[in-house]
Protein backbone atom coordinates (compact mmCIF):
# COMPACT_ATOMS: atom_id res chain seq x y z
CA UNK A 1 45.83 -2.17 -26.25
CA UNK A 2 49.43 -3.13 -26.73
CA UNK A 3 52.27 -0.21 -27.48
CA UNK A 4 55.91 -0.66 -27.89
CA UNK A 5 57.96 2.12 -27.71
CA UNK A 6 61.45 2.48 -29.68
CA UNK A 7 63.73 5.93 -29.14
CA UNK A 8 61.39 8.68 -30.19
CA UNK A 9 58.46 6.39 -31.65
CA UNK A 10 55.56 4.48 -30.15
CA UNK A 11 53.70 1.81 -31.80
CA UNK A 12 49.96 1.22 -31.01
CA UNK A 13 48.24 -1.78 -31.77
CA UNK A 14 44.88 -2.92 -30.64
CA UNK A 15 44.43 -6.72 -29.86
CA UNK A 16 40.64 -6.37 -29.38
CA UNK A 17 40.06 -4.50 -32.94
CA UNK A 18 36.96 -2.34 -32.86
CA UNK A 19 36.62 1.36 -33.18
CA UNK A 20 35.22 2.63 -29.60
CA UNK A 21 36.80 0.29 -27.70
CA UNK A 22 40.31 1.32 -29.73
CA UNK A 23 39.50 5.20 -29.38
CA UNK A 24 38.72 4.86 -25.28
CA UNK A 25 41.61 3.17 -24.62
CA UNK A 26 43.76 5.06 -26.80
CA UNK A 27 42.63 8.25 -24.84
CA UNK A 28 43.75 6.43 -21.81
CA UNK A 29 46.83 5.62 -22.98
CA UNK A 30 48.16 9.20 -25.40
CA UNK A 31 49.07 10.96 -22.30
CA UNK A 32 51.84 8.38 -21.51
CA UNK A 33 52.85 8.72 -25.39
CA UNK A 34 51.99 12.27 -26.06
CA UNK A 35 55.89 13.32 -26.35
CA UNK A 36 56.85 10.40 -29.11
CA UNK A 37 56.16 10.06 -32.60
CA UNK A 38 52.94 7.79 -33.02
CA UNK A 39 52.37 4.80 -35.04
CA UNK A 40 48.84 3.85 -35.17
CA UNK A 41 48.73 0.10 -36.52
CA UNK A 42 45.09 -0.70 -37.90
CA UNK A 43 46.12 -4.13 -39.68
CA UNK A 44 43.62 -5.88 -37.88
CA UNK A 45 40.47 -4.15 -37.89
CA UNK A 46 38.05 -5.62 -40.25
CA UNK A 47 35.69 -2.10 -40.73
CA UNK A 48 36.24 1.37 -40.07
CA UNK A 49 34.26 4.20 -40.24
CA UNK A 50 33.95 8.06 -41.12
CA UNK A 51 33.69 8.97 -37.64
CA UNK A 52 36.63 7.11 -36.40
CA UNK A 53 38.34 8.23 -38.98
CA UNK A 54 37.51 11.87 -38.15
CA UNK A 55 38.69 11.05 -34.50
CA UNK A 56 42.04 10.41 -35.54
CA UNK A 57 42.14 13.21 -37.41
CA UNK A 58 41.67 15.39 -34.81
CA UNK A 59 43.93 13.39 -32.62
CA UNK A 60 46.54 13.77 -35.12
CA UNK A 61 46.44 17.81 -36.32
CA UNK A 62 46.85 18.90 -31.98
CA UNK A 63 50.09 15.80 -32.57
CA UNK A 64 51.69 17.40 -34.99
CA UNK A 65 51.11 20.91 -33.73
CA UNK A 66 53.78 19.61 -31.45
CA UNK A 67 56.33 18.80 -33.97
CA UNK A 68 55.61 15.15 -33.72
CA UNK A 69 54.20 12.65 -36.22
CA UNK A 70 51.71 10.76 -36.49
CA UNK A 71 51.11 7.82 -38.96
CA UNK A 72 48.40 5.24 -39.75
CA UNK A 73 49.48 1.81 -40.63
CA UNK A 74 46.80 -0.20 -42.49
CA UNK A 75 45.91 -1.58 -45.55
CA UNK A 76 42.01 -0.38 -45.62
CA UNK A 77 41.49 2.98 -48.02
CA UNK A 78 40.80 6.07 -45.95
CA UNK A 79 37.58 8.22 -46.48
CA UNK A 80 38.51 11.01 -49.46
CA UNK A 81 37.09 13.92 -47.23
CA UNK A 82 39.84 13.46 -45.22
CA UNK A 83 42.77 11.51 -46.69
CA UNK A 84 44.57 14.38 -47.56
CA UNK A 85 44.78 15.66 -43.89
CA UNK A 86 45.68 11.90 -42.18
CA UNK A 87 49.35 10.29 -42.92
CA UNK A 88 48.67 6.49 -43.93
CA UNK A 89 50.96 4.10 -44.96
CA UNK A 90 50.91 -0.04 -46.06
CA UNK A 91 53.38 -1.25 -43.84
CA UNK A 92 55.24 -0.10 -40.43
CA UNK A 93 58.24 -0.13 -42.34
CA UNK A 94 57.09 2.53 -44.55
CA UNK A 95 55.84 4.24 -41.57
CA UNK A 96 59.36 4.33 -38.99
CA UNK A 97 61.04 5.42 -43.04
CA UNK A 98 58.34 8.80 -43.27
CA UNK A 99 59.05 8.89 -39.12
CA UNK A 100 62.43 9.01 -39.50
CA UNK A 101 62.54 11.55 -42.95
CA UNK A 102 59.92 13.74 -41.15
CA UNK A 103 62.43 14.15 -38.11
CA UNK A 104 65.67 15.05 -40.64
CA UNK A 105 62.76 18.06 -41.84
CA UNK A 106 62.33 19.36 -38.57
CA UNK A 107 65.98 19.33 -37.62
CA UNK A 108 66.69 20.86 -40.55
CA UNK A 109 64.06 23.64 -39.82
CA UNK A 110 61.62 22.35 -42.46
């Protein structure tokens, strides 16, 4: 798993793209990022599924319960039982923009 982190965001990305082996490491690695804004890039997976999807779900509501975001980056629809709960955006550019307009919110007490 590779991350970058810039200011107040990290960027994840997986360079071995499957679901388990991208949810174990990322558990290894989210205490280390726990206190930035999260980018998860999923560009190169070639399936996901319900439950992974789920996963990240829960990963990202206890995220953002501590006024930090949390966005997915990927091109691949998201299931419709939960799309409305998980941020997910095209590009990463669209992702640092809703990043950096969700941080103006909460300094503005939004």
């Amino acid at each position: 798993m590779k991350f970058e982190v810039k200011g107040h965001t990290a960027l994840v990305c997986e360079s071995q793209p499957t679901t388990a082996g991208f949810l174990k490491s990322f558990d290894d690695l989210y205490p280390e990022i726990k206190s930035k804004n999260i980018i998860i890039s999923l560009l190169d997976f070639q399936s996901l599924d319900l439950f992974f999807f789920d996963r990240l779900l829960q990963i990202s509501k206890v995220h953002q319960k501590a006024k930090r975001s949390f966005v997915i980056v990927s091109l691949k629809s998201i299931p419709d039982s939960i799309a409305e709960d998980l941020i997910c955006v095209p590009t990463h550019k669209e992702a640092y923009d809703l990043i950096e307009m969700e941080e103006m919110q909460r300094d503005l007490g939004f």
